[in-house]
PDB file of N, CA and C in Angstrom:
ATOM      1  N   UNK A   1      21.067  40.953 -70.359  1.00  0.00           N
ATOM      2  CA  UNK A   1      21.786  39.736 -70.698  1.00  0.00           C
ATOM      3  C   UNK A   1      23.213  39.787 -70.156  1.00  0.00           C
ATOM      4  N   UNK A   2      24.125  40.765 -70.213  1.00  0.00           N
ATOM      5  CA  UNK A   2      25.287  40.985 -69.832  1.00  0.00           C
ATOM      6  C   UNK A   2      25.200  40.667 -67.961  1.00  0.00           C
ATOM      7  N   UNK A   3      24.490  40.850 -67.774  1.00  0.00           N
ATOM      8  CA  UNK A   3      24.162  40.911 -65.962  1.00  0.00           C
ATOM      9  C   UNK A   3      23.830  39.376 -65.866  1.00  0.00           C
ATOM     10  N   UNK A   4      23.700  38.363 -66.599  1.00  0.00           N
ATOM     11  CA  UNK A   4      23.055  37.006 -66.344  1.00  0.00           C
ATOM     12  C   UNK A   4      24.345  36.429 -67.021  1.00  0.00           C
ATOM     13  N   UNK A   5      25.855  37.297 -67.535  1.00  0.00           N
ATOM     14  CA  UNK A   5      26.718  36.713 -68.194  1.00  0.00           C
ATOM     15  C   UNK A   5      27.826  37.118 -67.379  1.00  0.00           C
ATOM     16  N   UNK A   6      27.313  37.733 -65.945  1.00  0.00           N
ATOM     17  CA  UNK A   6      28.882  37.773 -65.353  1.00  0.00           C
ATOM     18  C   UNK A   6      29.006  39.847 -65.019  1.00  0.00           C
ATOM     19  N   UNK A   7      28.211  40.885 -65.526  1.00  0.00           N
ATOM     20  CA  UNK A   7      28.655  42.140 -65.641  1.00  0.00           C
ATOM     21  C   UNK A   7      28.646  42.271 -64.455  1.00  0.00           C
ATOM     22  N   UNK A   8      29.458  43.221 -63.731  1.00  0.00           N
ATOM     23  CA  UNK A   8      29.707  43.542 -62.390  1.00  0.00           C
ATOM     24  C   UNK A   8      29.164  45.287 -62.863  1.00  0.00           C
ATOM     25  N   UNK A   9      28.085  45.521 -61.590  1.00  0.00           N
ATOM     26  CA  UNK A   9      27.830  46.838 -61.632  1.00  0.00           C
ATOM     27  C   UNK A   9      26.406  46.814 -60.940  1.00  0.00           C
ATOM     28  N   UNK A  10      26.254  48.657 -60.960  1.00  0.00           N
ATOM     29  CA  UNK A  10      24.980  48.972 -60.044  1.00  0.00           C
ATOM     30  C   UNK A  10      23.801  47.549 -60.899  1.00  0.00           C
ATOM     31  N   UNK A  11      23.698  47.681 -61.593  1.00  0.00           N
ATOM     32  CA  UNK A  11      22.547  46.743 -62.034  1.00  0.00           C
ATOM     33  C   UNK A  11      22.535  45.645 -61.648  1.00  0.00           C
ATOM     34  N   UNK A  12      23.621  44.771 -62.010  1.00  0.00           N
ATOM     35  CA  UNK A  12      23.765  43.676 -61.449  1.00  0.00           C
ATOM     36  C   UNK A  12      23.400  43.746 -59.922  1.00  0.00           C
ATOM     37  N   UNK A  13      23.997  44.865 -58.820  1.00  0.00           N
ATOM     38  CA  UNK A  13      23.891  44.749 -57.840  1.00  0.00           C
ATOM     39  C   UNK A  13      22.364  44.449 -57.139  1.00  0.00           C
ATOM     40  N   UNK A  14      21.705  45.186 -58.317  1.00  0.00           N
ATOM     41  CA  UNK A  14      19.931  45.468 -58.079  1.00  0.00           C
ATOM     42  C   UNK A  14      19.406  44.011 -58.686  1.00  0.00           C
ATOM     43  N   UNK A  15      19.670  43.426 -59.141  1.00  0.00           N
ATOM     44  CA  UNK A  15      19.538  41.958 -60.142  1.00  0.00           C
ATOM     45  C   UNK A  15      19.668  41.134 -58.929  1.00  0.00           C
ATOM     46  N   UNK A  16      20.903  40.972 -58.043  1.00  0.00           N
ATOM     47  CA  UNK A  16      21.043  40.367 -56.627  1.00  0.00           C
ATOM     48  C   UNK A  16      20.182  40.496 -55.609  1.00  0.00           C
ATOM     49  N   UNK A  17      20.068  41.506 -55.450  1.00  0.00           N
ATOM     50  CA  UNK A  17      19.180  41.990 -54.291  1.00  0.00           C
ATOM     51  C   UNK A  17      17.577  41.456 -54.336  1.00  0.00           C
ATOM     52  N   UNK A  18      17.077  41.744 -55.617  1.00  0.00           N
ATOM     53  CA  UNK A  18      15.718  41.351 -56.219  1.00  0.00           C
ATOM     54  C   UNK A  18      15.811  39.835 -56.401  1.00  0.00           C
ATOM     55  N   UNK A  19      16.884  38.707 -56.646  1.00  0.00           N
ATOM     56  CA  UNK A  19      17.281  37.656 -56.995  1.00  0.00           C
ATOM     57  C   UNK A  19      17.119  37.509 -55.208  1.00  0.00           C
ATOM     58  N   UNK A  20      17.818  37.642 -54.194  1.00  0.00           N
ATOM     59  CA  UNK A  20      18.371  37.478 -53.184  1.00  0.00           C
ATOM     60  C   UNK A  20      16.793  37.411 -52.287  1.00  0.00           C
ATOM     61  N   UNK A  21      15.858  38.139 -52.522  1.00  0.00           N
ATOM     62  CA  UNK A  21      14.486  38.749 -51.971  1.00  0.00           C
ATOM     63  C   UNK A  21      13.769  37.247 -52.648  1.00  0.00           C
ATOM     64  N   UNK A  22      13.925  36.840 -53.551  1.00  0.00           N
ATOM     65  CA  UNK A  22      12.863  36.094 -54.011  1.00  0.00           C
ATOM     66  C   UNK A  22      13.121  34.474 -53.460  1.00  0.00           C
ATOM     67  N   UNK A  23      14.845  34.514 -53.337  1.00  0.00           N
ATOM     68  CA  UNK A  23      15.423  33.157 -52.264  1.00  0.00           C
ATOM     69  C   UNK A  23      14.999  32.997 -51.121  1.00  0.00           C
ATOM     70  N   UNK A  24      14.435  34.551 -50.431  1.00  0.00           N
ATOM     71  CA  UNK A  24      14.063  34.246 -49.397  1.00  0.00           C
ATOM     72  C   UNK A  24      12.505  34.000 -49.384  1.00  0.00           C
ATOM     73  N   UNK A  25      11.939  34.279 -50.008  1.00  0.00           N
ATOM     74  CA  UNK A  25      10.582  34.421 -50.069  1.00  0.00           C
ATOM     75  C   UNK A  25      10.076  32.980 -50.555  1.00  0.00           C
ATOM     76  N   UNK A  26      10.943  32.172 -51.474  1.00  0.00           N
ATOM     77  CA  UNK A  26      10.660  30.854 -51.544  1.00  0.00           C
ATOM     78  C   UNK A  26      10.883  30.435 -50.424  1.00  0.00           C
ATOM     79  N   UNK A  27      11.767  30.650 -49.456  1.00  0.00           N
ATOM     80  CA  UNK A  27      11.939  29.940 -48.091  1.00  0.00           C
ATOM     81  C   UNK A  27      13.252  28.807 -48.479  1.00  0.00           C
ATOM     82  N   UNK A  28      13.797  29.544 -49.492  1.00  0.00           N
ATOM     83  CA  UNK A  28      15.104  28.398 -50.373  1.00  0.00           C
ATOM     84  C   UNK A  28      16.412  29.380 -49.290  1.00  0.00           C
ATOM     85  N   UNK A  29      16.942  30.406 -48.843  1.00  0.00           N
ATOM     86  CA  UNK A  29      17.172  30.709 -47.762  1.00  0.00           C
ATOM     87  C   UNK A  29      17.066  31.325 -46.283  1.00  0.00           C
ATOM     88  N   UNK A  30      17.983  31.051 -45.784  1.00  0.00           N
ATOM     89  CA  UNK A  30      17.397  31.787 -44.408  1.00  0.00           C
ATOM     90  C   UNK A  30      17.345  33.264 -44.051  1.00  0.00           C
ATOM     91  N   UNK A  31      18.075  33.968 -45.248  1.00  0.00           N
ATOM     92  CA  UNK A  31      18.231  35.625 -44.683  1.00  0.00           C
ATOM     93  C   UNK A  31      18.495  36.252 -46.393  1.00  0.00           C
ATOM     94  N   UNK A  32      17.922  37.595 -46.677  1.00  0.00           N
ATOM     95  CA  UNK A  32      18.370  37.826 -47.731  1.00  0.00           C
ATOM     96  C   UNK A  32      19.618  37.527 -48.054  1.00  0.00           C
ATOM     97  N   UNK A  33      20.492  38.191 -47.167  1.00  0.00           N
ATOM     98  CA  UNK A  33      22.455  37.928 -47.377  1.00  0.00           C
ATOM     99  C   UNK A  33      22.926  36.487 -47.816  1.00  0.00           C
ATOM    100  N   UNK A  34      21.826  35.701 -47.740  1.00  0.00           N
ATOM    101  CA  UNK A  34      22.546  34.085 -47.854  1.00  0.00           C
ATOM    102  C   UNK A  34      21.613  34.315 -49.538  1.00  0.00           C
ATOM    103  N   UNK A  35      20.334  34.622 -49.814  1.00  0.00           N
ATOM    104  CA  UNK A  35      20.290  34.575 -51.135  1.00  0.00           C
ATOM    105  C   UNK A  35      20.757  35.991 -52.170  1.00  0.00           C
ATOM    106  N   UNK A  36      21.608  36.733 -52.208  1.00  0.00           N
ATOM    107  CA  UNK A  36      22.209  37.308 -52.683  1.00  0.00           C
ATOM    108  C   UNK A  36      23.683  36.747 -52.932  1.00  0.00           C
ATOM    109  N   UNK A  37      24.211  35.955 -52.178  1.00  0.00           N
ATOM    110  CA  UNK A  37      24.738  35.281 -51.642  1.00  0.00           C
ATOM    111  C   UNK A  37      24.754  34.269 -53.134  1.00  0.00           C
ATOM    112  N   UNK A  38      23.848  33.691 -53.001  1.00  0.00           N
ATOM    113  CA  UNK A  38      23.276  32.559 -54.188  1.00  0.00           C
ATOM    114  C   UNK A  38      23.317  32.650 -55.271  1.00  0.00           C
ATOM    115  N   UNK A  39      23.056  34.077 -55.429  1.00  0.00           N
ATOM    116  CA  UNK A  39      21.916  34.539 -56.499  1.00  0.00           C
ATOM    117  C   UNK A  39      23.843  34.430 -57.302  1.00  0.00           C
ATOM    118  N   UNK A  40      24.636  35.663 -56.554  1.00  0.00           N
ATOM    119  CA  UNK A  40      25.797  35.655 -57.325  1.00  0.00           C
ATOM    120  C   UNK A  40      26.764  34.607 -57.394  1.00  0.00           C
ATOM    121  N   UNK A  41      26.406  33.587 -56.842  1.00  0.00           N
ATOM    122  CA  UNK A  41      27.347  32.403 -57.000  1.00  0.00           C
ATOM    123  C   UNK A  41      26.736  31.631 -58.336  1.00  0.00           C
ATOM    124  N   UNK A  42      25.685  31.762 -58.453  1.00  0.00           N
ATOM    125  CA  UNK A  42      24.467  30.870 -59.560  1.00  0.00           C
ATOM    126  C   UNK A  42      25.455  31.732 -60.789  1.00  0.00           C
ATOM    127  N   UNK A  43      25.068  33.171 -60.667  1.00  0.00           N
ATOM    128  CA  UNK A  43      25.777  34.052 -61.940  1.00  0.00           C
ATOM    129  C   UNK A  43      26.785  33.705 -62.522  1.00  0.00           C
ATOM    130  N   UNK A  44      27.787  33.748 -61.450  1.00  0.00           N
ATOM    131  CA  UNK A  44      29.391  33.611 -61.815  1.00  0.00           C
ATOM    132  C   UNK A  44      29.983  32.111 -62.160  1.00  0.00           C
ATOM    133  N   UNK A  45      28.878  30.782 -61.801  1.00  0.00           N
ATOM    134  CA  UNK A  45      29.352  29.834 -62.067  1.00  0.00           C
ATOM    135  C   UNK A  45      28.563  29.395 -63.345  1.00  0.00           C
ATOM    136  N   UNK A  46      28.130  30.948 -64.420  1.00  0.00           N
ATOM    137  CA  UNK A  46      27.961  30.714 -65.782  1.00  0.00           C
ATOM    138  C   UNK A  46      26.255  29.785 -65.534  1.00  0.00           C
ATOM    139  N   UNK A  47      25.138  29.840 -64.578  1.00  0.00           N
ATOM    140  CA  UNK A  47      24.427  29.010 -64.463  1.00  0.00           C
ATOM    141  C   UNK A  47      23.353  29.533 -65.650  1.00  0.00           C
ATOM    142  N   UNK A  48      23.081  30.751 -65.280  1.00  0.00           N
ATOM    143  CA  UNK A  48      22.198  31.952 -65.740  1.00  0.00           C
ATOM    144  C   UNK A  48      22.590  31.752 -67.313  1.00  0.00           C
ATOM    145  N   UNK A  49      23.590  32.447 -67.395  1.00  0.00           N
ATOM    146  CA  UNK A  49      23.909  32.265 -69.417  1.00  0.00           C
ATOM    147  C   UNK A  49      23.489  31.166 -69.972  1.00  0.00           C
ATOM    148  N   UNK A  50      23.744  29.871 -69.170  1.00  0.00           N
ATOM    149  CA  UNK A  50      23.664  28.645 -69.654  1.00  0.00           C
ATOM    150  C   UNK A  50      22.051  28.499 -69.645  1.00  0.00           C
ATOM    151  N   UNK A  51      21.060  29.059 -69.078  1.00  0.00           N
ATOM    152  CA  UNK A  51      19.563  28.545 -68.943  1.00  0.00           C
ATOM    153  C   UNK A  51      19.016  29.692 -70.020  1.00  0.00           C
ATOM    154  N   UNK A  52      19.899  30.794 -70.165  1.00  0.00           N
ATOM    155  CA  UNK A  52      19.384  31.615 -71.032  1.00  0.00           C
ATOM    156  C   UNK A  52      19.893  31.147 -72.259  1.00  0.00           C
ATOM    157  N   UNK A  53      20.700  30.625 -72.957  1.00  0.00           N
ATOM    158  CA  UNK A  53      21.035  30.183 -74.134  1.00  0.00           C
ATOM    159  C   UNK A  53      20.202  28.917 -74.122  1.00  0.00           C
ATOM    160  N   UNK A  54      19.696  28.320 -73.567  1.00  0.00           N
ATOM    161  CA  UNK A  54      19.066  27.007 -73.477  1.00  0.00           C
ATOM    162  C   UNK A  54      17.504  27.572 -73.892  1.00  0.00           C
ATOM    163  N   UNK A  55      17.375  28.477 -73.196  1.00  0.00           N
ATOM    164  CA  UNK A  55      15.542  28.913 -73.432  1.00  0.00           C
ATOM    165  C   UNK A  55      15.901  29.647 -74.999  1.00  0.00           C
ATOM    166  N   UNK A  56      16.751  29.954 -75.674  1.00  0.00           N
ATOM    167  CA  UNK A  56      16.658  30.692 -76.918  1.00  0.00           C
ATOM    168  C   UNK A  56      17.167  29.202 -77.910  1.00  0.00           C
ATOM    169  N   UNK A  57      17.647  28.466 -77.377  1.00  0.00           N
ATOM    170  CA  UNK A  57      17.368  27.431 -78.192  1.00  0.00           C
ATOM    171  C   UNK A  57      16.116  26.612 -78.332  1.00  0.00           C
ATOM    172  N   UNK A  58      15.467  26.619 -77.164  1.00  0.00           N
ATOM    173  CA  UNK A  58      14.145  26.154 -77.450  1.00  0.00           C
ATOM    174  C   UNK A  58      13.164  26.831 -77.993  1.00  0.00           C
ATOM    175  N   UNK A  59      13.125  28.059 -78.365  1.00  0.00           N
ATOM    176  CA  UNK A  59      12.363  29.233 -78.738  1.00  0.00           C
ATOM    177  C   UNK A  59      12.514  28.959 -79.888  1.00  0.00           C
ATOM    178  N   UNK A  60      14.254  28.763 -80.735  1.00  0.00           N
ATOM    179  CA  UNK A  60      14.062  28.248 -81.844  1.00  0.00           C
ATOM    180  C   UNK A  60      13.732  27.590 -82.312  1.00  0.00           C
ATOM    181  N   UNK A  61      14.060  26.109 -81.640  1.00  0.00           N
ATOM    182  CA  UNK A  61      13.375  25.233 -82.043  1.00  0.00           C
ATOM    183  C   UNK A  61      11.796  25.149 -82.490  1.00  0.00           C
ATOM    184  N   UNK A  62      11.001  25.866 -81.067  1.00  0.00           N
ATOM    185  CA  UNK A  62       9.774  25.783 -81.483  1.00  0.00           C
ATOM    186  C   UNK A  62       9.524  26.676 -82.726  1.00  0.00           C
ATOM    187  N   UNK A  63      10.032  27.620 -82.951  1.00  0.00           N
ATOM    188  CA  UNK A  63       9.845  28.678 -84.214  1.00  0.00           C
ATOM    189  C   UNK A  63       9.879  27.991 -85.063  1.00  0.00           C
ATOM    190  N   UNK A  64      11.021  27.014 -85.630  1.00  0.00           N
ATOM    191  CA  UNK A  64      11.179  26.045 -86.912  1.00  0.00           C
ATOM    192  C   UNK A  64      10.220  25.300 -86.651  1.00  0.00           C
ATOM    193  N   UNK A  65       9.674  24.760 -85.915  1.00  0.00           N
ATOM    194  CA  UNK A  65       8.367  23.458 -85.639  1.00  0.00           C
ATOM    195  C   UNK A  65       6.675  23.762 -86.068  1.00  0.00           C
ATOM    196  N   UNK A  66       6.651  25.172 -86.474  1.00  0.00           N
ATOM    197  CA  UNK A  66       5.680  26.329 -86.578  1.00  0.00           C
ATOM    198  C   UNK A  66       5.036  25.804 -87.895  1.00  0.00           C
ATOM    199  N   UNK A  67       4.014  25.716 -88.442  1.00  0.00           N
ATOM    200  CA  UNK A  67       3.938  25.652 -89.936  1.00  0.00           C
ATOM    201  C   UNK A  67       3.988  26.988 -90.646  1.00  0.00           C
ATOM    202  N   UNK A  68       4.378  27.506 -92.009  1.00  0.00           N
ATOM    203  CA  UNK A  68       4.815  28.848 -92.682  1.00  0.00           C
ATOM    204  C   UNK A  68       3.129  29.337 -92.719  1.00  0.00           C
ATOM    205  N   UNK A  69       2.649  30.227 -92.119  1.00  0.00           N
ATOM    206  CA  UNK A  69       1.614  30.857 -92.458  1.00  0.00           C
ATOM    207  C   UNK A  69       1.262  32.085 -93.274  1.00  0.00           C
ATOM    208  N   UNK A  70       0.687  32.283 -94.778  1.00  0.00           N
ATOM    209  CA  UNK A  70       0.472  32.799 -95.234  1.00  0.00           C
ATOM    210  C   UNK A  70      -0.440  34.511 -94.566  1.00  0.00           C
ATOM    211  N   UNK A  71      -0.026  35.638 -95.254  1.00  0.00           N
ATOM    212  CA  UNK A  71      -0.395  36.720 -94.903  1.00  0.00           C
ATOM    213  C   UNK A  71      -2.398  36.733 -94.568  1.00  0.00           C
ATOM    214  N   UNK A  72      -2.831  35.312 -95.526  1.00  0.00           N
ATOM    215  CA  UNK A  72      -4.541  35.176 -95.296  1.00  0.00           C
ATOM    216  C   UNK A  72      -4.538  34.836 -93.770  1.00  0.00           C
ATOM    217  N   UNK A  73      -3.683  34.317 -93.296  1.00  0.00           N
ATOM    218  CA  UNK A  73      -3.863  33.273 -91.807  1.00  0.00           C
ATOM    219  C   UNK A  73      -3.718  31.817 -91.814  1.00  0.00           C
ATOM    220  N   UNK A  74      -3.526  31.451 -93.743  1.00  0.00           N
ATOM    221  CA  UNK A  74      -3.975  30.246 -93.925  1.00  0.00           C
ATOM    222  C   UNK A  74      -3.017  29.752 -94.064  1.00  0.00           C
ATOM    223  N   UNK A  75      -2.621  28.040 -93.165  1.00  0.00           N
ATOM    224  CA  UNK A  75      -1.298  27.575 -93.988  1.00  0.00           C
ATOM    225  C   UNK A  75      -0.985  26.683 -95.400  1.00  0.00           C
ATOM    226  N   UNK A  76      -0.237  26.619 -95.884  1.00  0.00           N
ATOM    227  CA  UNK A  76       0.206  25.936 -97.398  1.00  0.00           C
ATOM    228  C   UNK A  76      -0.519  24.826 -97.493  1.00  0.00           C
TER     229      UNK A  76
END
């Protein structure tokens, strides 16, 4: 999570590279260097945090939307 919030380091660097490989492989750029390129501009302009706080809000949501199921399997 810290690496999708901005952390600078070997990981992150490996997060780019693997990010950067998959830009190219969609054919979304022309050379790894242009999607590594991407990958850390997407990071740093907060894109990543923002889709990851977005998917844990919908996670909640669906969790509250759940009916309470009893330890039988059965609900109320």
């Amino acid at each position: 999570e810290a690496i999708l919030r901005g952390e600078p380091g070997s990981r992150r660097d490996v997060v780019l590279l693997n990010a950067g490989a998959a830009f190219l492989a969609a054919g979304a750029v022309e050379s790894i260097e242009d999607g590594i390129e991407r990958a850390g501009l997407t990071i740093d302009a907060g894109l990543t945090a923002q889709l990851l706080d977005r998917l844990r809000d919908e996670r909640r949501r669906a969790d509250a939307a759940k009916p309470a199921v009893d330890s039988a399997g059965s609900t109320p």
